[in-house]
N, C-alpha and C. Protein backbone atom coordinates (compact mmCIF):
# COMPACT_ATOMS: atom_id res chain seq x y z
N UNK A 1 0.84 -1.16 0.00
CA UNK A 1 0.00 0.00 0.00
C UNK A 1 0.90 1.24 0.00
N UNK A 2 0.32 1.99 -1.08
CA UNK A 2 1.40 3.42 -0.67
C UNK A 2 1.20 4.31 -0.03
N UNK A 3 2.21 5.47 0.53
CA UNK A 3 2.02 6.21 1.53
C UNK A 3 0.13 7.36 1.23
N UNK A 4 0.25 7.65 0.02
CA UNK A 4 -0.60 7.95 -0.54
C UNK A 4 -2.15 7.44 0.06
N UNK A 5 -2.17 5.77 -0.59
CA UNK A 5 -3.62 5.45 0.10
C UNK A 5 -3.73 5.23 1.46
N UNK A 6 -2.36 5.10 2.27
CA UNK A 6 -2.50 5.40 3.69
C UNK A 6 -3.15 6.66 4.00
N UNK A 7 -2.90 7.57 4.09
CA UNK A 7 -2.92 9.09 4.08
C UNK A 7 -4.79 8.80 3.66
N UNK A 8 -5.14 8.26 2.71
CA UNK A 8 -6.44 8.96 2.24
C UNK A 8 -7.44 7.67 3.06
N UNK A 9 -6.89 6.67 3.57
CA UNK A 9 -7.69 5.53 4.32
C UNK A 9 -8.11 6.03 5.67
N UNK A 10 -6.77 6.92 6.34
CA UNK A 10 -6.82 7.85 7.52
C UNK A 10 -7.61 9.15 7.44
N UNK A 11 -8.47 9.50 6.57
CA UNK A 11 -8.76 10.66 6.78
C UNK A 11 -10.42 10.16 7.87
N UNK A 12 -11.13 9.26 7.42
CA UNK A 12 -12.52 9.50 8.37
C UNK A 12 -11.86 9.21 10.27
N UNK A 13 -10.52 8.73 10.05
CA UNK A 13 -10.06 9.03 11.12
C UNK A 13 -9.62 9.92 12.08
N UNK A 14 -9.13 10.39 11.07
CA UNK A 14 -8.55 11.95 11.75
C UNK A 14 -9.86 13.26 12.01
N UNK A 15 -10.83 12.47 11.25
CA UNK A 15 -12.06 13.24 10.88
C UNK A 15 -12.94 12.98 12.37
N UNK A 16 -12.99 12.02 12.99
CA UNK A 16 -13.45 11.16 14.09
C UNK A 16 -12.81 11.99 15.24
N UNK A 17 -11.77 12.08 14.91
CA UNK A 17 -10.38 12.36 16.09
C UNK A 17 -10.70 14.07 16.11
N UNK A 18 -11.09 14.63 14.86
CA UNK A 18 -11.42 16.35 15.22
C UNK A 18 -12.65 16.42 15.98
N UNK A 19 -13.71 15.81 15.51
CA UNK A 19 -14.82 15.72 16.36
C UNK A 19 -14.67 15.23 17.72
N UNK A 20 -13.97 14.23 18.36
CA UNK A 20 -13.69 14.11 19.62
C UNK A 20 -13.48 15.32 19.92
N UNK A 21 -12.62 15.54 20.06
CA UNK A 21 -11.55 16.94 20.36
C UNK A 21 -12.68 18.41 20.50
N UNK A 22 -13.36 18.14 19.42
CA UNK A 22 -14.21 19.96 19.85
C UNK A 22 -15.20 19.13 20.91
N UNK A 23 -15.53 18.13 20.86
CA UNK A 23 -16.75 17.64 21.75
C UNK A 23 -15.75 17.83 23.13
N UNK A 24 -15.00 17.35 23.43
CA UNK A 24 -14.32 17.16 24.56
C UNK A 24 -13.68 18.50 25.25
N UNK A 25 -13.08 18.97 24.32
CA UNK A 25 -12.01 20.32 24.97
C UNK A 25 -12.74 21.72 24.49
N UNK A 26 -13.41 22.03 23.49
CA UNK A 26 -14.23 23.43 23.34
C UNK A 26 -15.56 23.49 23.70
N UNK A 27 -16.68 22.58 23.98
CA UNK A 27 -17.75 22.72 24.22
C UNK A 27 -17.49 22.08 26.05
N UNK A 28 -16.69 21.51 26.78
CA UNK A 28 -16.63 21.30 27.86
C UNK A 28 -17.66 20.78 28.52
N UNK A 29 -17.96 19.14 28.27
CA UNK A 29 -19.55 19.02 28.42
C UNK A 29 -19.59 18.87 30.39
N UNK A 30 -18.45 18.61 30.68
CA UNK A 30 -18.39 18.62 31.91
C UNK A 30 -18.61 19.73 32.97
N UNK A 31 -18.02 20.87 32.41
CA UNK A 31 -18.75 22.10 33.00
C UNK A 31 -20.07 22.89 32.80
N UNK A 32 -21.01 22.17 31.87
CA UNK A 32 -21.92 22.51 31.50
C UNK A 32 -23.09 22.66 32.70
N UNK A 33 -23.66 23.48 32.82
CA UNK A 33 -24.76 23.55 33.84
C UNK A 33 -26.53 23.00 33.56
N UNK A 34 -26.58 21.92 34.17
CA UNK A 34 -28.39 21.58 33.43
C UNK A 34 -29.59 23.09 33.32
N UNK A 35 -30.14 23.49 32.46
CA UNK A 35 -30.80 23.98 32.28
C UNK A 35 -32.33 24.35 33.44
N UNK A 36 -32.36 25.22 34.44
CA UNK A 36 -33.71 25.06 35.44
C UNK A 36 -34.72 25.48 34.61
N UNK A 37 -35.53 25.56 34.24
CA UNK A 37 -37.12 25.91 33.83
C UNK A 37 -37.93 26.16 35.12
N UNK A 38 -38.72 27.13 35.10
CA UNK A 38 -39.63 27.67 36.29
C UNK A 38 -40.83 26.72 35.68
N UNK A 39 -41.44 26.44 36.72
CA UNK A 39 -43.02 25.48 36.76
C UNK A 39 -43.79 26.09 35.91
N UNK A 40 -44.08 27.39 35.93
CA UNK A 40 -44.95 27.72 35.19
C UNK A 40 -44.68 27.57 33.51
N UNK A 41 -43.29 28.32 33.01
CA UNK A 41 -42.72 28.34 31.92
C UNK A 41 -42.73 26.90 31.43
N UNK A 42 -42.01 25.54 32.29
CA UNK A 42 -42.34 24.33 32.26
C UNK A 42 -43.63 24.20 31.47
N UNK A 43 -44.82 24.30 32.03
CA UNK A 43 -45.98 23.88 31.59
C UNK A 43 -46.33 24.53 30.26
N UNK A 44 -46.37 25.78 30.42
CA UNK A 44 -46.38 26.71 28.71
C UNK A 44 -45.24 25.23 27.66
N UNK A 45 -44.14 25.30 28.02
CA UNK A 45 -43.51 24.35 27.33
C UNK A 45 -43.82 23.18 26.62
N UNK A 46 -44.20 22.57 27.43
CA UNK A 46 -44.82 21.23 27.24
C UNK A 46 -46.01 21.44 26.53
N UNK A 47 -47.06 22.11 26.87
CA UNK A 47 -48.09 22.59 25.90
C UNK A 47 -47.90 22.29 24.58
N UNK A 48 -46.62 23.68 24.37
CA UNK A 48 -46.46 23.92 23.33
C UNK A 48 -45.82 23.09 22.23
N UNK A 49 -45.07 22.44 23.02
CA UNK A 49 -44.46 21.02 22.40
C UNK A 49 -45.64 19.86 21.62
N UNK A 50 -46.19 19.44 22.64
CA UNK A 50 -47.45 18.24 22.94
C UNK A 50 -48.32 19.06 20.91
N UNK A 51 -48.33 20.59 21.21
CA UNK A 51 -49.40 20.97 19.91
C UNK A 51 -48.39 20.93 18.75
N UNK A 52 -47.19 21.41 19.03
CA UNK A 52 -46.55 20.82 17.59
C UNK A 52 -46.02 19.74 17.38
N UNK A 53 -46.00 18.65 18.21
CA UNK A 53 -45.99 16.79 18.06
C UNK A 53 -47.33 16.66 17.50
N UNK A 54 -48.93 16.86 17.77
CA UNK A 54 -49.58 16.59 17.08
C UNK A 54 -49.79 17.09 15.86
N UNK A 55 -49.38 18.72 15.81
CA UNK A 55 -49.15 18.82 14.70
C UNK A 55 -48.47 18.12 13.28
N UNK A 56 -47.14 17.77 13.86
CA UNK A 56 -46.37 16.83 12.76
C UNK A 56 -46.82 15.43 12.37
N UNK A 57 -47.34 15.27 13.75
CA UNK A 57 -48.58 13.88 13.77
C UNK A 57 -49.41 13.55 12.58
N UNK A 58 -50.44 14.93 12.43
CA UNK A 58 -51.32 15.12 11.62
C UNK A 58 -50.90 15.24 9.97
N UNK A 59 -49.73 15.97 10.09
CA UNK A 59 -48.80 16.25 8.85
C UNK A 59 -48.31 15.12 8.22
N UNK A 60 -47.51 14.40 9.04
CA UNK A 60 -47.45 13.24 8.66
C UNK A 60 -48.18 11.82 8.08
N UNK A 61 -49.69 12.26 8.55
CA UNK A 61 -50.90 10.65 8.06
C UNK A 61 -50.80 11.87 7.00
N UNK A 62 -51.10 12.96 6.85
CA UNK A 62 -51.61 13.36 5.49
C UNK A 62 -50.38 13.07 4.67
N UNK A 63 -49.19 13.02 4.39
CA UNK A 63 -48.18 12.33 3.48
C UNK A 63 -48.54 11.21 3.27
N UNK A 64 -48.86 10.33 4.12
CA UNK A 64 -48.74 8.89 4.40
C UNK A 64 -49.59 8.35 3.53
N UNK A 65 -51.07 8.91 3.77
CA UNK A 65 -52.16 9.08 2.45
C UNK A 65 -51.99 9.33 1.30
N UNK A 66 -51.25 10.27 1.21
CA UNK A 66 -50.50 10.90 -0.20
C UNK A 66 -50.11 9.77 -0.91
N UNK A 67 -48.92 9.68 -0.16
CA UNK A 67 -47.87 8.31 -0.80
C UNK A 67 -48.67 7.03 -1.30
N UNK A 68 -49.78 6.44 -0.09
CA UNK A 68 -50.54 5.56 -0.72
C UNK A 68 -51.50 5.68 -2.12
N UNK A 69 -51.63 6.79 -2.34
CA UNK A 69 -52.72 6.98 -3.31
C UNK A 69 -51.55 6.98 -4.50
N UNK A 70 -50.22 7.40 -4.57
CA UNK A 70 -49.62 7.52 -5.61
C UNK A 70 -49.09 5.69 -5.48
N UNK A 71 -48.68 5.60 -4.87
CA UNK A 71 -48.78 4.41 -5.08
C UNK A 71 -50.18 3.72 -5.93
N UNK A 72 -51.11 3.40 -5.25
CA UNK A 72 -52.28 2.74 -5.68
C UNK A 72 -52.42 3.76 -7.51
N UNK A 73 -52.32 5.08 -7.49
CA UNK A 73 -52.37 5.75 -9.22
C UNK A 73 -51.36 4.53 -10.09
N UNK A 74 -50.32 4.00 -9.71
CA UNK A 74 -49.36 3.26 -10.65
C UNK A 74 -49.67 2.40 -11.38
């Protein structure tokens, strides 16, 4: 093997090895502080979440329908 396809076999490695590195030493997941949410804000949250999960919910059977009917047009 030449030095060449060494060099280009190593790259998703070194590629692996940069991503360690910012995960580990620039974003510092260890000093990171958990996030508090107040009870009230909490609940607005979740609300608001819960209506755009059903939203995508709903979004989603209507594709789903879609797809079947183009299917079944073939």
């Amino acid at each position: 093997m030449t030095l060449h396809q060494l060099v280009a076999l190593s790259f998703p490695l070194l590629t692996a090895l940069a991503v360690a590195i910012v995960a580990l030493f620039v974003r510092r997941p260890w000093s990171e502080k958990p996030v508090e949410i107040a009870p009230q804000n909490r609940e607005r949250l979740l609300d608001h979440l819960e209506r755009l999960n059903a939203e995508i919910e709903g979004k989603a059977h209507l594709v789903r329908q879609e797809l079947r009917q183009l299917k079944n047009a073939r």
